[in-house]
Structures are given as structure tokens and as C-alpha cells.
C-alpha atoms as a PDB file:
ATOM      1  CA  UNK A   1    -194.246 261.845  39.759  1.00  0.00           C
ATOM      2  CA  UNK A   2    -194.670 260.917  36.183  1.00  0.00           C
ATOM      3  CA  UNK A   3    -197.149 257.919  35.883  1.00  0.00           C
ATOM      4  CA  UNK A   4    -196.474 255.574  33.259  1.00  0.00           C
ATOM      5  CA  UNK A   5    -199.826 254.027  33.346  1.00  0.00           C
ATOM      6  CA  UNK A   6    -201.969 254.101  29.854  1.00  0.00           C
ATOM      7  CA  UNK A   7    -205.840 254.977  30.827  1.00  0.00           C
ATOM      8  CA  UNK A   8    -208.558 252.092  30.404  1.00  0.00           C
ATOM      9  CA  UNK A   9    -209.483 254.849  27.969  1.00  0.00           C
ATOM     10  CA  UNK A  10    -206.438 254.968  25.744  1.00  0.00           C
ATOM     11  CA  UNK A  11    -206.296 251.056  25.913  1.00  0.00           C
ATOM     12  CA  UNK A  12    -209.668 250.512  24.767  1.00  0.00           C
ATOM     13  CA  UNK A  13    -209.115 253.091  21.994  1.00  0.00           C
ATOM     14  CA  UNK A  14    -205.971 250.785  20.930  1.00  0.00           C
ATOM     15  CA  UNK A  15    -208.045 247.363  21.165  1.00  0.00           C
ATOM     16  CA  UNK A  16    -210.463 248.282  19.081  1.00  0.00           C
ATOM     17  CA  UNK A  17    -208.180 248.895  16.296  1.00  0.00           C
ATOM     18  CA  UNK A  18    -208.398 245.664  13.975  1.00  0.00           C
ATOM     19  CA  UNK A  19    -205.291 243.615  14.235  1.00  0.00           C
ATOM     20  CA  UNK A  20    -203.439 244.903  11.291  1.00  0.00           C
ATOM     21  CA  UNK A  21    -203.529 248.400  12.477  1.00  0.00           C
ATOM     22  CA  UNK A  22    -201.968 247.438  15.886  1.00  0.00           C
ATOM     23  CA  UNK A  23    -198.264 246.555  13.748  1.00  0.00           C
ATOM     24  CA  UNK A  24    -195.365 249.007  13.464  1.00  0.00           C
ATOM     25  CA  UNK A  25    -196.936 249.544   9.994  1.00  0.00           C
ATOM     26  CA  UNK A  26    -198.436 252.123  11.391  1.00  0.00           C
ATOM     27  CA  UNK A  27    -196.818 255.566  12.829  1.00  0.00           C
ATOM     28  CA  UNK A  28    -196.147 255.608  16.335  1.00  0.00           C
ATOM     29  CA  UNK A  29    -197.019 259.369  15.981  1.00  0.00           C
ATOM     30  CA  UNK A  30    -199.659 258.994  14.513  1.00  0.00           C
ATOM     31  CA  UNK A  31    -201.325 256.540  17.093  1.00  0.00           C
ATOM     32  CA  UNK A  32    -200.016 259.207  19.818  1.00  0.00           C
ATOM     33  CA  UNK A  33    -201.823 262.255  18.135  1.00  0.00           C
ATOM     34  CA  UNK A  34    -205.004 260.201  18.044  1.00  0.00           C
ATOM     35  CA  UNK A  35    -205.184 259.534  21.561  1.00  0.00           C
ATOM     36  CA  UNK A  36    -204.149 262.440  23.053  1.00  0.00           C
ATOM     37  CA  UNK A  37    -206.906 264.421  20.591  1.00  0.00           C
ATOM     38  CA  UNK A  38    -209.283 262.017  22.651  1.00  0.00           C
ATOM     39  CA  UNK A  39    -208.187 263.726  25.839  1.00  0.00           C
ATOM     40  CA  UNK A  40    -207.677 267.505  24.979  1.00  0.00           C
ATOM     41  CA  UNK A  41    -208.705 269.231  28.282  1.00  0.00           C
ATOM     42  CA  UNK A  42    -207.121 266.432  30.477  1.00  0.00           C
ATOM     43  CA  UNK A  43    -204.930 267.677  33.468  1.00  0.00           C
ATOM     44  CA  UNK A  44    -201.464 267.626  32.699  1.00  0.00           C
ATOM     45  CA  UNK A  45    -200.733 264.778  35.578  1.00  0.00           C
ATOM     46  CA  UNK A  46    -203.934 262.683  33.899  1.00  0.00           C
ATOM     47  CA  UNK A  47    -202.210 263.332  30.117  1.00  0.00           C
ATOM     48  CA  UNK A  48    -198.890 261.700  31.690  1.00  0.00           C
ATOM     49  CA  UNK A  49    -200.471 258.615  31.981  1.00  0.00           C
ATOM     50  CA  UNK A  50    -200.741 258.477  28.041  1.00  0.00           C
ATOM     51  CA  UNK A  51    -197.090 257.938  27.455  1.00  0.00           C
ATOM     52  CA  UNK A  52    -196.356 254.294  27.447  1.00  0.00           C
ATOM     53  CA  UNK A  53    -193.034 253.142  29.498  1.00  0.00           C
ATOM     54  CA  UNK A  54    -190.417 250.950  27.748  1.00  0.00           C
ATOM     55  CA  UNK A  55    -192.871 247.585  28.822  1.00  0.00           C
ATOM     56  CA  UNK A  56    -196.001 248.907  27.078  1.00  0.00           C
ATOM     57  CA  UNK A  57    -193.861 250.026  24.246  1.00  0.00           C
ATOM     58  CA  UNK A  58    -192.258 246.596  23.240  1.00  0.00           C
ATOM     59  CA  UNK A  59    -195.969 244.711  24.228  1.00  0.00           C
ATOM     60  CA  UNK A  60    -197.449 247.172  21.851  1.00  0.00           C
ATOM     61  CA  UNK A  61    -194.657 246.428  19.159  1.00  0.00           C
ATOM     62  CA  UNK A  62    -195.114 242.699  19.552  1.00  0.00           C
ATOM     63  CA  UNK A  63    -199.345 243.055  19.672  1.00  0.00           C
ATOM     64  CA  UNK A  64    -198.675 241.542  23.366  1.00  0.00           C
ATOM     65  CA  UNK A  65    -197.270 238.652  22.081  1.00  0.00           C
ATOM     66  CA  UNK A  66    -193.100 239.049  22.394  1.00  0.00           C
ATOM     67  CA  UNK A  67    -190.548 236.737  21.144  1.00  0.00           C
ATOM     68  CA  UNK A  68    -188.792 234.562  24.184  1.00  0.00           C
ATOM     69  CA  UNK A  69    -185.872 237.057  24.557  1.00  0.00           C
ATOM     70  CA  UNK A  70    -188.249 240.402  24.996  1.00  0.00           C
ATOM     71  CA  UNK A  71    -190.762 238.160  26.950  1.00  0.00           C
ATOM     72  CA  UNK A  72    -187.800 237.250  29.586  1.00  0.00           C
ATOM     73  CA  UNK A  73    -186.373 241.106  29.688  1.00  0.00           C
ATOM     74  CA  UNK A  74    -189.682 242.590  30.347  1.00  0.00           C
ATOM     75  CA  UNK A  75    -190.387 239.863  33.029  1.00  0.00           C
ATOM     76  CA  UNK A  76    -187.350 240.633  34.646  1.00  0.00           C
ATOM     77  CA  UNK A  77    -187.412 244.294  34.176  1.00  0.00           C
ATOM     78  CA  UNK A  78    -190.899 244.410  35.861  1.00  0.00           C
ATOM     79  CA  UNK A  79    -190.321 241.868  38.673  1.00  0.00           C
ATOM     80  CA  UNK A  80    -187.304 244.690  39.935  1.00  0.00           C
ATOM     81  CA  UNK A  81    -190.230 247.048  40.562  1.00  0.00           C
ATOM     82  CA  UNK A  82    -192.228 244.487  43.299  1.00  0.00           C
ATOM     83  CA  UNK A  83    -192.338 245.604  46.686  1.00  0.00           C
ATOM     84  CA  UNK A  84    -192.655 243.603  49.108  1.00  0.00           C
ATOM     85  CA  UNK A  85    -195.130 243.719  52.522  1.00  0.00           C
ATOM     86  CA  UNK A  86    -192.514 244.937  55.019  1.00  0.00           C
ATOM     87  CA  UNK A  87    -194.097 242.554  57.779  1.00  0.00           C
ATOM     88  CA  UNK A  88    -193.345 239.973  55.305  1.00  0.00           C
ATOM     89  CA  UNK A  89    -196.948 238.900  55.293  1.00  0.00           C
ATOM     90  CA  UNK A  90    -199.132 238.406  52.451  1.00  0.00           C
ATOM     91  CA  UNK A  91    -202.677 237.981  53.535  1.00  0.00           C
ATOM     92  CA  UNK A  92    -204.831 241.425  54.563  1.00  0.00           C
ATOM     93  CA  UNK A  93    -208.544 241.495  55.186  1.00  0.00           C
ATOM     94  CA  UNK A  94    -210.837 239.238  52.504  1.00  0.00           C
ATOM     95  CA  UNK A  95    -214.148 241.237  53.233  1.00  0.00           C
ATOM     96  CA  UNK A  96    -211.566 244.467  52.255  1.00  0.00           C
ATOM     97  CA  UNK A  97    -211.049 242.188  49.514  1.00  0.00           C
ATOM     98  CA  UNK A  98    -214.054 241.620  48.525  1.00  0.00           C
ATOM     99  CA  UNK A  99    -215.238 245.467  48.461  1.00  0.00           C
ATOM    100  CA  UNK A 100    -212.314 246.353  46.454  1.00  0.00           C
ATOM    101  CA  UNK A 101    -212.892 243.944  44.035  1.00  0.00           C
ATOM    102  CA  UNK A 102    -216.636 244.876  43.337  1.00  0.00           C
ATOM    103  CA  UNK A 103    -215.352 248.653  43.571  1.00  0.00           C
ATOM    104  CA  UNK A 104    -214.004 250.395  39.786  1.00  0.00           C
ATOM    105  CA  UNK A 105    -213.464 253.732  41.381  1.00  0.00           C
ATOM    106  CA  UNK A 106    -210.193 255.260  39.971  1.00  0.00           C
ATOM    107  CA  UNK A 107    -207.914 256.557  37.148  1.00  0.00           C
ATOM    108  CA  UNK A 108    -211.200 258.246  35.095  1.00  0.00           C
ATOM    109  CA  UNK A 109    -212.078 261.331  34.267  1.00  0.00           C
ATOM    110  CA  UNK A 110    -214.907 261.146  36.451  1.00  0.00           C
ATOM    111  CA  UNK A 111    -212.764 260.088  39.537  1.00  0.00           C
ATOM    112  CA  UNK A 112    -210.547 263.651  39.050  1.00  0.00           C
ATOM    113  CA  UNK A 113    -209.484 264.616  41.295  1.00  0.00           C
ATOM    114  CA  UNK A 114    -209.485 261.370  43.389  1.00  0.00           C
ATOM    115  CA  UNK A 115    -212.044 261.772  46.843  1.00  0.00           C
ATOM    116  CA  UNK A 116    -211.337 257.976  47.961  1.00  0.00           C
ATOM    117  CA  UNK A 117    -208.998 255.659  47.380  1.00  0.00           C
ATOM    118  CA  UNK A 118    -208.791 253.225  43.968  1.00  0.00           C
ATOM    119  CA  UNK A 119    -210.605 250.105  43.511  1.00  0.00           C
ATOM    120  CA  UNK A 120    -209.346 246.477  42.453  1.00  0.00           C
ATOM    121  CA  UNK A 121    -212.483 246.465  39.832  1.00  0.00           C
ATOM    122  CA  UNK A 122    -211.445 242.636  39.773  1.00  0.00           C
ATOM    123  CA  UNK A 123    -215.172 241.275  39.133  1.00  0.00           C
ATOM    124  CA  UNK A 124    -214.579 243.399  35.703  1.00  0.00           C
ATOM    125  CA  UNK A 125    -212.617 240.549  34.169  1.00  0.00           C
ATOM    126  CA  UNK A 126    -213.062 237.604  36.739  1.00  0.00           C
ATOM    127  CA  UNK A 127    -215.411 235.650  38.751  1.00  0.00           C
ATOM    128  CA  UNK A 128    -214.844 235.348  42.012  1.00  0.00           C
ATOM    129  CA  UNK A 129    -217.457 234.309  44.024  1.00  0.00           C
ATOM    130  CA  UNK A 130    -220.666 232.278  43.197  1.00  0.00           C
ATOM    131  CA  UNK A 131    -222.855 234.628  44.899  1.00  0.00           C
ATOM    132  CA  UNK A 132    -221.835 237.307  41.917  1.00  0.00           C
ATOM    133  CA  UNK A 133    -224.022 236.918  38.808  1.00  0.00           C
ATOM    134  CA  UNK A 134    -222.172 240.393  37.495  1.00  0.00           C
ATOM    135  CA  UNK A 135    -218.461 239.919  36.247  1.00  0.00           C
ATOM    136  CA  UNK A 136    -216.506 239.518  33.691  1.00  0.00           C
ATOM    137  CA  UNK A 137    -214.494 236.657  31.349  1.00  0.00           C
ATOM    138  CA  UNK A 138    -211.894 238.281  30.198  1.00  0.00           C
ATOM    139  CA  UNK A 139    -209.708 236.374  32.931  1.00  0.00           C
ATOM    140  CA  UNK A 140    -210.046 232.675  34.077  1.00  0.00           C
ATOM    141  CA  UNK A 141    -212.425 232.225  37.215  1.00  0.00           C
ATOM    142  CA  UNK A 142    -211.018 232.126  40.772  1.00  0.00           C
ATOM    143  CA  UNK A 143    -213.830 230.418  42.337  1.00  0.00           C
ATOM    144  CA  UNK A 144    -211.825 228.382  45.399  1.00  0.00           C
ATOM    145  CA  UNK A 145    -208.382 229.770  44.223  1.00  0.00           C
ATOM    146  CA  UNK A 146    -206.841 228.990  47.518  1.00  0.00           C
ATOM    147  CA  UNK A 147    -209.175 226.121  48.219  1.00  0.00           C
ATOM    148  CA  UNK A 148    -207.747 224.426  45.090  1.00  0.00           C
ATOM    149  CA  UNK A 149    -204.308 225.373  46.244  1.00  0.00           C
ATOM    150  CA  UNK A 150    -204.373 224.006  49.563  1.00  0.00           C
ATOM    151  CA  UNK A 151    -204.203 227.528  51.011  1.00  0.00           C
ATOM    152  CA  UNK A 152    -200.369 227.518  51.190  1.00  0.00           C
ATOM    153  CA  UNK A 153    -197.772 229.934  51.696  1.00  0.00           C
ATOM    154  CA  UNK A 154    -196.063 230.091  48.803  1.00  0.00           C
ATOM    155  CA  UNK A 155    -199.099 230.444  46.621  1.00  0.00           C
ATOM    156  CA  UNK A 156    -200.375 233.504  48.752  1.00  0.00           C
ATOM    157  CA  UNK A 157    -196.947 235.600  47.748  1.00  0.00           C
ATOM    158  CA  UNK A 158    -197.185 234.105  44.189  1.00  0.00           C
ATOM    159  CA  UNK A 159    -200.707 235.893  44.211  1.00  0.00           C
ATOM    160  CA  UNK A 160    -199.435 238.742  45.677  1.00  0.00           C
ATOM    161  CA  UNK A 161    -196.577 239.457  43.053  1.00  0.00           C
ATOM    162  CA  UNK A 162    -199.041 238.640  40.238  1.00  0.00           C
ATOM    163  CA  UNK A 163    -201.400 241.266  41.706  1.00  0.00           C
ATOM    164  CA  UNK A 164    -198.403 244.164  42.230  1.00  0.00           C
ATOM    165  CA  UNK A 165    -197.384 243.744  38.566  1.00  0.00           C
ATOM    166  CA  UNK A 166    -198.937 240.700  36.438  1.00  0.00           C
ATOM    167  CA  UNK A 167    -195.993 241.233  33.809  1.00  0.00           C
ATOM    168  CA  UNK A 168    -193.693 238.958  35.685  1.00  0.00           C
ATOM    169  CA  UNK A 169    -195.828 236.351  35.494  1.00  0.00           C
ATOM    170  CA  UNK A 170    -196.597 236.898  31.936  1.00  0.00           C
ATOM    171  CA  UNK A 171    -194.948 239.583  29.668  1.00  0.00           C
ATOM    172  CA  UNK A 172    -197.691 241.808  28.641  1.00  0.00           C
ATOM    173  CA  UNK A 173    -200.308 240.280  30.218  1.00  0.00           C
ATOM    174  CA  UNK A 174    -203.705 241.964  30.104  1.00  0.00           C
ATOM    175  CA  UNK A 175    -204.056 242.610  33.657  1.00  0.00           C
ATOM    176  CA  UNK A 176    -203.346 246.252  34.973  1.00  0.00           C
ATOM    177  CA  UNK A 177    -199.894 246.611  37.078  1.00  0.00           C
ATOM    178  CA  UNK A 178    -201.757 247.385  40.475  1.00  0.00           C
ATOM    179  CA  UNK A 179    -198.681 247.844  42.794  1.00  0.00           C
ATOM    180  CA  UNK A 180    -195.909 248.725  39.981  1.00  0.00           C
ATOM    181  CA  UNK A 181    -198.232 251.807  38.509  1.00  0.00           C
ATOM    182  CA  UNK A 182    -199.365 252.595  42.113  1.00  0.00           C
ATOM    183  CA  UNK A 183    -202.940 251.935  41.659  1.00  0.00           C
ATOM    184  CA  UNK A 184    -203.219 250.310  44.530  1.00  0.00           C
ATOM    185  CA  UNK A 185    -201.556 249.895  47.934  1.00  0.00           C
ATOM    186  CA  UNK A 186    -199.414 247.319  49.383  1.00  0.00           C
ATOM    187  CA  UNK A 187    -202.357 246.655  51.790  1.00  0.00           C
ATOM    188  CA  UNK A 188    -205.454 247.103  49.515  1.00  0.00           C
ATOM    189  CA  UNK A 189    -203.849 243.779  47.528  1.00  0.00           C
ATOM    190  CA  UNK A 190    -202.693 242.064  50.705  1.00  0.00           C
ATOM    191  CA  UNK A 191    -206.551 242.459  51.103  1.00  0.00           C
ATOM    192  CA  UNK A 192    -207.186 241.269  47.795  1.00  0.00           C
ATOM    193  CA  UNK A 193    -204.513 238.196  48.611  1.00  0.00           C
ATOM    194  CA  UNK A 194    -206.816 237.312  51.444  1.00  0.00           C
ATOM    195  CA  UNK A 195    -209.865 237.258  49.189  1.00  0.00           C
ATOM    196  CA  UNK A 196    -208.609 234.510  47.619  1.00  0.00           C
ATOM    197  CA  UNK A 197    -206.381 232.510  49.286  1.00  0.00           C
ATOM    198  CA  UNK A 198    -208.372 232.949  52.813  1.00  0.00           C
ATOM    199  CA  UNK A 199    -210.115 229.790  53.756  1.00  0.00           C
ATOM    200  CA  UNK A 200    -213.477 231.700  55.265  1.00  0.00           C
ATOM    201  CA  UNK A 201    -213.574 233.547  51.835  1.00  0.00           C
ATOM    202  CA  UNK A 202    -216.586 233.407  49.211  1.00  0.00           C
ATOM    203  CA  UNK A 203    -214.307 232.691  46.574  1.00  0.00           C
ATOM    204  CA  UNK A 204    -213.503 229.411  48.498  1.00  0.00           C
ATOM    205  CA  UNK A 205    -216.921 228.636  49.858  1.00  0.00           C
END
């Protein structure tokens, strides 16, 4: 099964391009032939994940920032591919959670072929915990997420659906597609969901 996820390679190698060179301006081709010259002895299942789907196509067209109508489409578009927990709950195993989100195993080179399952890699962009002096700002801190939320319900599905594919809550978001692009489980993010909406979390101590 064709994946239509772009590597943290390939996305890095678009990001660093300045701003002007990330406009239609320049060929579509001839972005295409310079990433997939930066992967010329990938497997033939890794160089799938180089194509961009119809959702990384118009984010990349609109430098991630779409007009209202593309914005809407995509959102709804991407919120047809959630699936949901079949015993309807959202909330898995925090300390799960918690060793996902510290792990970044997955989707490189040097993870091919796979020996254990993917990582979140969530302490890459956010913090989570106070007890973490390691993690990254590229996403808003979660410290007492569910604390802050009065641990309800509704809030733990929201989580979940923003975890299985971020795009629905925000049309080319920067956050990967975990669930939608199948990098992780149903139950590796209900774990994640219990990170931080769970009341004996760290992330709401």
C-alpha cells in the first residue's frame, strides 16, 4: 500500500528553502528531482513516501497557509480518513504514553526495515512534562493539558482526532498525520490520549 507520507527528510529539505523558493514560481519537477536525488538507493516502498497526496500538494502551493475555501476542503477531506477506537474509548495507557512520546523510532533510513513498532517522538516539538529538560518548541506546551481542561470527555476525543490527523483541526498544520498516514496505531495514540488527558499523568502533575 502506497504511503502518502513525505519523510522528515524530504520536509526538512523543503523548509530550508527560503520563502520565495517555496511559491509555484518554482517547478514542481524540479523540486521532485531534487529530493528524490537525495534518496537514490531508497527502497521502492520508502521512495513512495516522497510523493505528496492532494493535502500536501495544495499546503505546499499555499506555503501552509490556504485561503478559507482550500483550508475548509482539506479539513474536511482529512477528517473522512479518522478512525475511530471501536470500543468507543479514547484513553489507553499514559506510562505507554509517555514512552512513545520520548521514543523517535520510525520512518528513517536507519529504522529500514522496521524491528519495533513507531514512536510518537512528541517531546521533539512539545513539552510535556516538567520532569523533561529535553524537548522541543516548535508546538505550544501541554504541561496539565487535561488538568486545564477539567479532564472531560469531549476533550479526550478532540485530542484523539487531532493526534490521528492534525489537518482537521488545522489545514496544513505542522504536525505529522499519526493515524491517517499509519504511523501509529489506534492504541499507541489512545496511549498518547491518556498521557495527557489522564489525571495521574506527569503532564498534569
Amino acid at each position: 500500500m502506497r504511503s502518502t507520507l513525505v519523510s522528515l527528510a524530504a520536509f526538512a529539505l523543503l523548509a530550508a528553502l527560503p520563502a520565495w523558493a517555496q511559491t509555484s514560481t518554482i517547478s514542481p519537477d524540479r523540486i521532485d528531482a531534487v529530493i528524490k536525488s537525495a534518496f537514490p538507493n531508497a527502497p521502492e516502498d520508502f521512495k513512495s513516501r516522497l510523493l505528496p497526496d492532494a493535502t500536501m500538494k495544495d499546503c505546499t502551493a499555499h506555503a501552509n497557509n490556504p485561503p478559507p475555501a482550500i483550508a475548509e476542503a482539506i479539513q474536511k477531506s482529512e477528517a473522512a480518513t479518522i478512525q475511530y477506537p471501536p470500543d468507543g474509548k479514547f484513553l489507553g495507557d499514559w506510562r505507554k504514553g509517555e514512552a512513545l512520546a520520548q521514543s523517535g523510532y520510525g520512518l528513517r533510513f536507519s529504522d529500514y526495515p522496521p524491528t519495533r513498532a513507531n514512536g510518537g517522538n512528541c517531546y521533539a516539538c512539545h513539552q510535556l512534562t516538567r520532569q523533561e529538560l529535553s524537548y522541543g518548541t516548535v508546538g505550544p506546551s501541554l504541561l496539565e493539558y487535561g488538568k486545564l481542561r477539567d479532564f472531560k470527555a469531549e476533550d479526550a476525543k478532540t485530542v484523539y482526532e487531532k493526534i490521528y490527523d492534525p489537518h482537521v483541526a488545522l489545514a496544513c498544520s505542522l504536525m505529522p498525520r499519526f493515524g491517517s498516514n499509519k504511523v501509529l496505531t489506534i492504541d499507541q495514540i489512545k496511549d498518547i490520549v491518556a498521557l495527557l488527558m489522564s489525571p495521574d499523568s506527569p503532564v498534569n502533575k
